[in-house]
C-alpha atoms as a PDB file:
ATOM      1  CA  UNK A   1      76.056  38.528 -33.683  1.00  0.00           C
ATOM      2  CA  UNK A   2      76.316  34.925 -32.994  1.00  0.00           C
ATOM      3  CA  UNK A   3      74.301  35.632 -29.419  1.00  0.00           C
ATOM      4  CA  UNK A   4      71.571  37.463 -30.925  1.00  0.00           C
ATOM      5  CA  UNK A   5      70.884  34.731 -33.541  1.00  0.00           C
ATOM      6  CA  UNK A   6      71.175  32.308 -30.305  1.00  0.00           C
ATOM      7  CA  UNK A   7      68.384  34.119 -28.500  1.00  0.00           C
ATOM      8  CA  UNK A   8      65.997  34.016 -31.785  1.00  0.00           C
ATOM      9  CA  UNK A   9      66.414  30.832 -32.333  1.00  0.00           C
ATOM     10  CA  UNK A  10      65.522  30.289 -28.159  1.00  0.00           C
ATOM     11  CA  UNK A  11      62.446  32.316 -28.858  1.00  0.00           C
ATOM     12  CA  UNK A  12      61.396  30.838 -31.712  1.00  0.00           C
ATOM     13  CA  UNK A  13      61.779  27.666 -30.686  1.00  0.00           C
ATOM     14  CA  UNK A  14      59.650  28.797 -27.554  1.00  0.00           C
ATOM     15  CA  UNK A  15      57.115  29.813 -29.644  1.00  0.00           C
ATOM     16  CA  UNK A  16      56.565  27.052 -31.550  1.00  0.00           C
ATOM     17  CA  UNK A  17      56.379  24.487 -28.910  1.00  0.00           C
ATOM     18  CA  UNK A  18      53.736  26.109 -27.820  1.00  0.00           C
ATOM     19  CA  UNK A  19      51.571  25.454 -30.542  1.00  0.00           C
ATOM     20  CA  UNK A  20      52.054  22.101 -31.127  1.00  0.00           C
ATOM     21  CA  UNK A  21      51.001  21.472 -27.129  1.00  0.00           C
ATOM     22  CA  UNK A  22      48.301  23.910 -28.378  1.00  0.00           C
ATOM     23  CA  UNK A  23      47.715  21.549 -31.238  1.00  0.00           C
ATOM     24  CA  UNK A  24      47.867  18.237 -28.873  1.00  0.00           C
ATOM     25  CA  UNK A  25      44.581  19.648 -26.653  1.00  0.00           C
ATOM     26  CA  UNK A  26      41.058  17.777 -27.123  1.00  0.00           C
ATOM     27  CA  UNK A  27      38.815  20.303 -28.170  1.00  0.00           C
ATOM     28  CA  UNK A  28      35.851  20.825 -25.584  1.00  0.00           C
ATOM     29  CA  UNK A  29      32.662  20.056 -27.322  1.00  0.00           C
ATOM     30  CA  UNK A  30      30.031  23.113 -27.308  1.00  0.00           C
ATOM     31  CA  UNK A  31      26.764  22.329 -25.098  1.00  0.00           C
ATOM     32  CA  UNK A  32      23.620  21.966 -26.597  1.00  0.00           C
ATOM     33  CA  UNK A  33      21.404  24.927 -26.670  1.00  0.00           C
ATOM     34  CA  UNK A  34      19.325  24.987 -23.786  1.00  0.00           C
ATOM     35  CA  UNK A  35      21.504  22.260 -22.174  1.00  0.00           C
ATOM     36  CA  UNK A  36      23.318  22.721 -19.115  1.00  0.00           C
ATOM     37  CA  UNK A  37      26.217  20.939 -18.339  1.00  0.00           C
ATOM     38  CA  UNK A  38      26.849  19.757 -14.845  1.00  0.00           C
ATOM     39  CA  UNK A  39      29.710  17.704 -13.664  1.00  0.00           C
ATOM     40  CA  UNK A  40      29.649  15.987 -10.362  1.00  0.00           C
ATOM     41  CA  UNK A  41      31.025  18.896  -8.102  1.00  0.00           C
ATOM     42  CA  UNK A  42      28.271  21.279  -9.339  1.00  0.00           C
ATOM     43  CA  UNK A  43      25.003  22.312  -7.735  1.00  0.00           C
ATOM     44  CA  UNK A  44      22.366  20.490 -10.154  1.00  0.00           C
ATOM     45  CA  UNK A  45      24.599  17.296  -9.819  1.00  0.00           C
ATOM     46  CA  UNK A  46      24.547  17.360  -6.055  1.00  0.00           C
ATOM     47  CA  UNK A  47      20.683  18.232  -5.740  1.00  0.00           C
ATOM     48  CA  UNK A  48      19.764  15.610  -7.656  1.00  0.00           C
ATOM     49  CA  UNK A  49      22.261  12.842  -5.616  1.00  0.00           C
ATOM     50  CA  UNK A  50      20.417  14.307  -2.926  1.00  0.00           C
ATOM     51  CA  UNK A  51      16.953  13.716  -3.901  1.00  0.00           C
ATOM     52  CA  UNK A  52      18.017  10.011  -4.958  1.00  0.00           C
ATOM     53  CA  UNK A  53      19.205   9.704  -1.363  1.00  0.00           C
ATOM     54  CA  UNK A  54      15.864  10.768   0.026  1.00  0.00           C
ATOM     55  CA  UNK A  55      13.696   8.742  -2.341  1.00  0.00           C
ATOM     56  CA  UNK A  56      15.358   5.474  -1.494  1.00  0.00           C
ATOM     57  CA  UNK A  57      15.534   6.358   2.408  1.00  0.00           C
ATOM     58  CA  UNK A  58      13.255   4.119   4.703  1.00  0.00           C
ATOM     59  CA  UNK A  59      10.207   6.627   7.155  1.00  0.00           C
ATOM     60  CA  UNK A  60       7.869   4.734   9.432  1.00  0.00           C
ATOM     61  CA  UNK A  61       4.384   6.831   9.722  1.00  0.00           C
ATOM     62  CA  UNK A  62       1.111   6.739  11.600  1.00  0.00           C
ATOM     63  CA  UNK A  63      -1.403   5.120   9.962  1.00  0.00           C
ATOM     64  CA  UNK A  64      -4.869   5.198  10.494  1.00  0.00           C
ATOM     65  CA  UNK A  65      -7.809   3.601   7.656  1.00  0.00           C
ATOM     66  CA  UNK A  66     -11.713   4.172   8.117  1.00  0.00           C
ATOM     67  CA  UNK A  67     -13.625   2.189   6.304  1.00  0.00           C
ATOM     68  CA  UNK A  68     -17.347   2.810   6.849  1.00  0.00           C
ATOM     69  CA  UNK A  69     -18.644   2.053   3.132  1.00  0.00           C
ATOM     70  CA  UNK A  70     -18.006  -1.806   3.169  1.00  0.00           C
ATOM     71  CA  UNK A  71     -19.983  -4.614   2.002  1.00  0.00           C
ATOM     72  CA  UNK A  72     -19.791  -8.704   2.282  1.00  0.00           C
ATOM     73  CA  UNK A  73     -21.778 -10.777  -0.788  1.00  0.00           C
ATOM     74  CA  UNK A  74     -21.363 -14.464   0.668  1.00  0.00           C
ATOM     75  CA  UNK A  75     -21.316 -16.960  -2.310  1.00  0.00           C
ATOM     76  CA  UNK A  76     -22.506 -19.439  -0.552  1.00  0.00           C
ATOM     77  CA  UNK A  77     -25.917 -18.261  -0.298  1.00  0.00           C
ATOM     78  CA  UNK A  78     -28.563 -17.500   2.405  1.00  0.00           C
ATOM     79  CA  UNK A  79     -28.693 -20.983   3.056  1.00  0.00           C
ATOM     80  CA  UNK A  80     -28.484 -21.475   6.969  1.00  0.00           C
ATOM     81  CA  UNK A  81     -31.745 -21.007   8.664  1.00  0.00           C
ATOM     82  CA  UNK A  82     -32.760 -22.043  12.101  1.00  0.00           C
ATOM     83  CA  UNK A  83     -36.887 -22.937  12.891  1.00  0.00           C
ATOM     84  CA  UNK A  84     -37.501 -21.529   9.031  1.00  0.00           C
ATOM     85  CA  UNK A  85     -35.643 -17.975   9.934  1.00  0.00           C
ATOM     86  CA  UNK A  86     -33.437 -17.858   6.909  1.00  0.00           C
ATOM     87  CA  UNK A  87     -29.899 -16.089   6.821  1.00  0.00           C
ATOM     88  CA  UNK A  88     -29.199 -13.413   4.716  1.00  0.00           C
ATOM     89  CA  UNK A  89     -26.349 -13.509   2.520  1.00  0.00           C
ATOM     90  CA  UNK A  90     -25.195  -9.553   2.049  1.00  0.00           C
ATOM     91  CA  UNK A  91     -23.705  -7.674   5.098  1.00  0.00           C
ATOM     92  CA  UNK A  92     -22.172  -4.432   5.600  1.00  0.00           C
ATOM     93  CA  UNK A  93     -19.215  -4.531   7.011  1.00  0.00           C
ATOM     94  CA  UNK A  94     -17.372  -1.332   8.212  1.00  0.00           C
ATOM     95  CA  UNK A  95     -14.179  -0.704  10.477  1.00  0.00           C
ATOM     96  CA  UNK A  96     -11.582   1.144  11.423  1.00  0.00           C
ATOM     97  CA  UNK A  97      -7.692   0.543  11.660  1.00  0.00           C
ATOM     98  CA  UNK A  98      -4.305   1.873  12.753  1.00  0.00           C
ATOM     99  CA  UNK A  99      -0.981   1.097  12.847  1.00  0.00           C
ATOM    100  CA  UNK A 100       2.358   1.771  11.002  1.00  0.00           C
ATOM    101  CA  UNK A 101       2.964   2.445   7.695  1.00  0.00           C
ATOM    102  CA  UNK A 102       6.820   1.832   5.988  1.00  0.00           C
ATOM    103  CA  UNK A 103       7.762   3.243   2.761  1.00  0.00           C
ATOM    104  CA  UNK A 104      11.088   2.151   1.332  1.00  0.00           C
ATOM    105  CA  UNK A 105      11.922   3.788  -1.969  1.00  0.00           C
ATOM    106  CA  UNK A 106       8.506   3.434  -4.144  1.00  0.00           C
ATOM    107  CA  UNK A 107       7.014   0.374  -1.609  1.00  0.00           C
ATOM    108  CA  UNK A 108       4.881   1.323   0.895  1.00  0.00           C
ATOM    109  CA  UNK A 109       3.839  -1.967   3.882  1.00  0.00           C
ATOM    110  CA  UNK A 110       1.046  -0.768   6.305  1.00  0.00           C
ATOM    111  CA  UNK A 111       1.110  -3.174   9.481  1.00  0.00           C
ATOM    112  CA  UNK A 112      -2.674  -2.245  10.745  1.00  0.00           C
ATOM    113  CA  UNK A 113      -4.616  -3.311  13.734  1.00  0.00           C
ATOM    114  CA  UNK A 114      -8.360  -2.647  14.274  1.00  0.00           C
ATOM    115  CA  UNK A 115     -12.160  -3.025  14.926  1.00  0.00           C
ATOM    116  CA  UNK A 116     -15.239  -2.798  13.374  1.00  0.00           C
ATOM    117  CA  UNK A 117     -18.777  -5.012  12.975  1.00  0.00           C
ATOM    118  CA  UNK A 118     -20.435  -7.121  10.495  1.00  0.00           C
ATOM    119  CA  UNK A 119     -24.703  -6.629  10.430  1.00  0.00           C
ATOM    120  CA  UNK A 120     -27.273  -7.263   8.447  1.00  0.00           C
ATOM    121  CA  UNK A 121     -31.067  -7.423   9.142  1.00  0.00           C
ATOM    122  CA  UNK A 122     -30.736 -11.140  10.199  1.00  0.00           C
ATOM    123  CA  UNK A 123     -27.038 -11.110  11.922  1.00  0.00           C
ATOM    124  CA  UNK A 124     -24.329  -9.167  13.503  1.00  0.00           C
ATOM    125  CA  UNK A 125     -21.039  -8.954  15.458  1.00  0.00           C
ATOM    126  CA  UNK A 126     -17.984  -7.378  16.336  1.00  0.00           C
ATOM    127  CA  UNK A 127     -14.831  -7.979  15.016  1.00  0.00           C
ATOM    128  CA  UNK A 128     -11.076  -7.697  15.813  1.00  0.00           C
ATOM    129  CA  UNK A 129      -8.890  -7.819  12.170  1.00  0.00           C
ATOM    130  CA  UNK A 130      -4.999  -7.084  11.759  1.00  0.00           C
ATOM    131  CA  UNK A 131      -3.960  -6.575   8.050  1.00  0.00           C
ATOM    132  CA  UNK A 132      -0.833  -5.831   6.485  1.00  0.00           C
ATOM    133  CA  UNK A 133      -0.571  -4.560   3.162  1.00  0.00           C
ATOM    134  CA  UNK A 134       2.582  -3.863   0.641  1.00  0.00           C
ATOM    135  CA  UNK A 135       1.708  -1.818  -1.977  1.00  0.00           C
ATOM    136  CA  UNK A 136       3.994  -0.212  -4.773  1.00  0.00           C
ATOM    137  CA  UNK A 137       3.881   3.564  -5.960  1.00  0.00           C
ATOM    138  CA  UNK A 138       3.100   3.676  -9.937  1.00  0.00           C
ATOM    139  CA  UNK A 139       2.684   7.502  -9.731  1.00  0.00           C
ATOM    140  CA  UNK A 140       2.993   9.995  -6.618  1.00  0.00           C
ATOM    141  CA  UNK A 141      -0.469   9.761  -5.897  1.00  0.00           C
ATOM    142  CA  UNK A 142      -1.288   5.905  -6.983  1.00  0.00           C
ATOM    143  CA  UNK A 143      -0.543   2.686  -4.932  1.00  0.00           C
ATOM    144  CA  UNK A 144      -1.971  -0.505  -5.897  1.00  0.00           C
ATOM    145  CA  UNK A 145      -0.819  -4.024  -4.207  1.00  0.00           C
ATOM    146  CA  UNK A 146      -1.823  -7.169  -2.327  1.00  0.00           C
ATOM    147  CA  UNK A 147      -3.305  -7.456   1.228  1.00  0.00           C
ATOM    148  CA  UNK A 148      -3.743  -9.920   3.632  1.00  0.00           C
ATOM    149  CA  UNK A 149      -5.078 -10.448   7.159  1.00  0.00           C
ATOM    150  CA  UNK A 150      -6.997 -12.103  10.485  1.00  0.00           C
ATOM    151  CA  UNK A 151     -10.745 -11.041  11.182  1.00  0.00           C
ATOM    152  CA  UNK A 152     -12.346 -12.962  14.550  1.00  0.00           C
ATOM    153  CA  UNK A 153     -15.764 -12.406  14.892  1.00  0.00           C
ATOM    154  CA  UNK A 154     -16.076 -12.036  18.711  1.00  0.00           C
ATOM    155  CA  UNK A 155     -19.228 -12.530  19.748  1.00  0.00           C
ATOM    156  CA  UNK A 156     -21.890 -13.634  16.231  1.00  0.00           C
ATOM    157  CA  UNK A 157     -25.786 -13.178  17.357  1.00  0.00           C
ATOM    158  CA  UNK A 158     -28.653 -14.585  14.866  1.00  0.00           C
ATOM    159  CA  UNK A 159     -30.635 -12.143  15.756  1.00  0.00           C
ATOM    160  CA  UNK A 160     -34.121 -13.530  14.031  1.00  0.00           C
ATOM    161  CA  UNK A 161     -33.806 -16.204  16.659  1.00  0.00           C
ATOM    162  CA  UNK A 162     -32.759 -16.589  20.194  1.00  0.00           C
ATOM    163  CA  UNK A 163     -32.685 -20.394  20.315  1.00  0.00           C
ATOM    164  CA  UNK A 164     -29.656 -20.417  18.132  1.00  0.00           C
ATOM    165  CA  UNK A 165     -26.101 -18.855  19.311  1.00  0.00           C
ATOM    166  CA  UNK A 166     -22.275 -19.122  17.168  1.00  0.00           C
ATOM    167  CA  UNK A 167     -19.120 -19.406  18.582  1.00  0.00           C
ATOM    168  CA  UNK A 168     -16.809 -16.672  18.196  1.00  0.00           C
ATOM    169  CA  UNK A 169     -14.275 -17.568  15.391  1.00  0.00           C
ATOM    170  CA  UNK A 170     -10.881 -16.679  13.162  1.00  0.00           C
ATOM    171  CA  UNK A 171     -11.523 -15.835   9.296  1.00  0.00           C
ATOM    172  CA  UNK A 172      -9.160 -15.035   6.941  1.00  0.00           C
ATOM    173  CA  UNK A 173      -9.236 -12.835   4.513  1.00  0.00           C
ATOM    174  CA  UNK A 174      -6.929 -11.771   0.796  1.00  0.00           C
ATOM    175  CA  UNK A 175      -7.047  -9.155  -1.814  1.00  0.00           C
ATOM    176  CA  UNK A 176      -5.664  -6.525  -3.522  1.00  0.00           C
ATOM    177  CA  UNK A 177      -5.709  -2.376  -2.480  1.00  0.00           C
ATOM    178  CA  UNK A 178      -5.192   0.874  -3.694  1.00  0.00           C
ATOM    179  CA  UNK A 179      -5.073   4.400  -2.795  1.00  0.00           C
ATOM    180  CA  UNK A 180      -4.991   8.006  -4.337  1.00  0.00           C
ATOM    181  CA  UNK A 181      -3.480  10.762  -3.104  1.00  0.00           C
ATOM    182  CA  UNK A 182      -0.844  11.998  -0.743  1.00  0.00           C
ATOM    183  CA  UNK A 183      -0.512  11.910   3.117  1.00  0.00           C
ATOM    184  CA  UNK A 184      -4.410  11.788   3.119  1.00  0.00           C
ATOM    185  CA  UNK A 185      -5.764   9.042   0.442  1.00  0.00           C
ATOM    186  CA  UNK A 186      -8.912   7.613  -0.767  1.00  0.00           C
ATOM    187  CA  UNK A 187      -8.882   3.605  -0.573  1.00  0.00           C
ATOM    188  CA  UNK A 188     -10.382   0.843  -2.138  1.00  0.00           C
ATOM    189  CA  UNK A 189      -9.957  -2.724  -1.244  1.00  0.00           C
ATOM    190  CA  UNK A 190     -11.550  -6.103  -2.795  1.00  0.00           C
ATOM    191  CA  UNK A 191     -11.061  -9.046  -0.516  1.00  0.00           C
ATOM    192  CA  UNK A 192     -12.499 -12.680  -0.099  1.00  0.00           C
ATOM    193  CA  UNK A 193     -12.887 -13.378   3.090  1.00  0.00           C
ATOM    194  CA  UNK A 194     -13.672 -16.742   4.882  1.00  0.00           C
ATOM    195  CA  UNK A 195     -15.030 -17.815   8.018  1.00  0.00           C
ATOM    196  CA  UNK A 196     -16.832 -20.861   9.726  1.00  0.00           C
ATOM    197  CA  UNK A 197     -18.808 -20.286  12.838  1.00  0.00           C
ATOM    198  CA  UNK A 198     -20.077 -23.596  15.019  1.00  0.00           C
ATOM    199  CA  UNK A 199     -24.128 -23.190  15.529  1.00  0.00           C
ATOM    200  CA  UNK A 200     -25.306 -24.265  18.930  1.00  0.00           C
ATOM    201  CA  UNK A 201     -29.271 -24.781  19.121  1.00  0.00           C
ATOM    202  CA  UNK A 202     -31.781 -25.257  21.965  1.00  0.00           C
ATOM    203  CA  UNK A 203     -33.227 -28.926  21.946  1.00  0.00           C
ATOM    204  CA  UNK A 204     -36.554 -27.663  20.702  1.00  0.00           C
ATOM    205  CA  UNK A 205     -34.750 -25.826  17.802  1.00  0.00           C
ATOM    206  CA  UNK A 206     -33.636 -27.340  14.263  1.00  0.00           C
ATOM    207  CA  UNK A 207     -30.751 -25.699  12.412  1.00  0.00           C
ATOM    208  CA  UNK A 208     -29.660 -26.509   8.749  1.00  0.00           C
ATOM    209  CA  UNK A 209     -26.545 -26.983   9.258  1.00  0.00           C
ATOM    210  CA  UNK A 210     -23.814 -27.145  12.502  1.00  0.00           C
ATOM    211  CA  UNK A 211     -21.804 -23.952  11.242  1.00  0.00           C
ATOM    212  CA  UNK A 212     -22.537 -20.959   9.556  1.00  0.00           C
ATOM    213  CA  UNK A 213     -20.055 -20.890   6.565  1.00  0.00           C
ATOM    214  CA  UNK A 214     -19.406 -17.496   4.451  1.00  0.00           C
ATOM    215  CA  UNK A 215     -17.359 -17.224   2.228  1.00  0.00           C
ATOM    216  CA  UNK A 216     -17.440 -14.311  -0.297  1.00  0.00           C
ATOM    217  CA  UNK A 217     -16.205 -11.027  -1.932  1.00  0.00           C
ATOM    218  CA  UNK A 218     -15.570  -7.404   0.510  1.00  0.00           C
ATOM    219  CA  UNK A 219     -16.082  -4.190  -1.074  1.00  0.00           C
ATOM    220  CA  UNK A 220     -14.424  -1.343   1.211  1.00  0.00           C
ATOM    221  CA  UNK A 221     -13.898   1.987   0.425  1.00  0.00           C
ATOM    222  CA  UNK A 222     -12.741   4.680   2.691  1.00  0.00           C
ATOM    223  CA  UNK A 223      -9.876   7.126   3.721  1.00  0.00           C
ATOM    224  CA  UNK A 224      -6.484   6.640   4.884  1.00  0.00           C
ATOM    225  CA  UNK A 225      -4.480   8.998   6.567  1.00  0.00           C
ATOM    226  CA  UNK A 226      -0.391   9.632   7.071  1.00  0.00           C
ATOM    227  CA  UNK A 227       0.924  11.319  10.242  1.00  0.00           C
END
């Protein structure tokens, strides 16, 4: 009799300390509906870790710009003339560019080198430029930052008068970009660009000045394309 009572009392003891433990548990709050729950060792958790990853990972491209719709407005004027020929003081300005382009999380810096010319009815020239520009990603399809480069104007011809030739000369030039789209973009870039070229005239020949100074505002539109 006294065994039997023994193994109730076992059994109930059992019994009971399992609800308290029971009792003891944190209950599990019930997701949201709609909401699903992820912890760190499931799928969405580990796709998204992964996308992070990629987004802040460093890729060099192949960079190429064309720029044909470009235009110079010099503030100073159309003030240099040689034997009454007067400079004018708007030029179109197109070119082309390639190089390498770095994007780094939501910066992209294109490191460009290129050519192009500079003409209008009274003056033209080729030119050698190299630009780099760091631009920031607001959107997936819209960058917008500052630029900066070298333009030498290799060989400047006044081409109202032969009596008159320029040396070839470094400008610099400062401004702001930016694109839309994706690999393949539309650009626009507003730059002031400077630039002094020494005048050399034939003794018979007066000039206005020693140099032909511009200094004024680019307007360049074009493409630019990621490969």
């Amino acid at each position: 009799m006294k065994s039997r009572w023994f193994v109730l009392s076992v059994v109930a003891a059992g019994l009971l300390n399992s609800q308290v433990v029971r009792a003891a548990e944190p209950a599990q709050a019930p997701a949201a509906p709609g909401v699903k729950s992820s912890s760190p060792g499931q799928p969405g958790a580990k796709a998204s870790e992964k996308k992070k990853k990629e987004k802040e990972r460093s890729r060099v491209d192949f960079v190429v710009t064309a720029l044909p719709a470009s235009l110079l407005v010099d503030a100073e004027g159309d003030k240099f003339s040689v034997n009454g020929n007067r400079m004018s003081n708007v030029y179109m300005i197109p070119s082309i560019a390639a190089g390498a382009g770095i994007e780094v999380g939501d910066f992209y810096v294109d490191i460009l080198g290129g050519a192009g010319l500079i003409v209008n009815d009274t003056f033209q020239s080729f030119l050698l430029q190299a630009v780099v520009s760091a631009t920031y990603a607001f959107s997936e399809s819209f960058n917008l930052g500052p630029r900066a480069g070298i333009v030498y104007f290799t060989d400047p011809d006044f081409t109202d008068d032969d009596s008159v030739d320029f040396d070839g000369a470094p400008g610099y030039l400062i401004g702001l970009q930016f694109s839309m789209g994706d690999r393949i973009q539309y650009v626009v870039s507003v730059d002031l660009l400077t630039i002094s070229m020494d005048a050399n005239t034939d003794e018979d020949s007066t000039a206005s000045d020693d140099s032909l100074d511009i200094a004024g505002l680019t307007f360049q539109f074009g493409v630019r394309g990621e490969f």
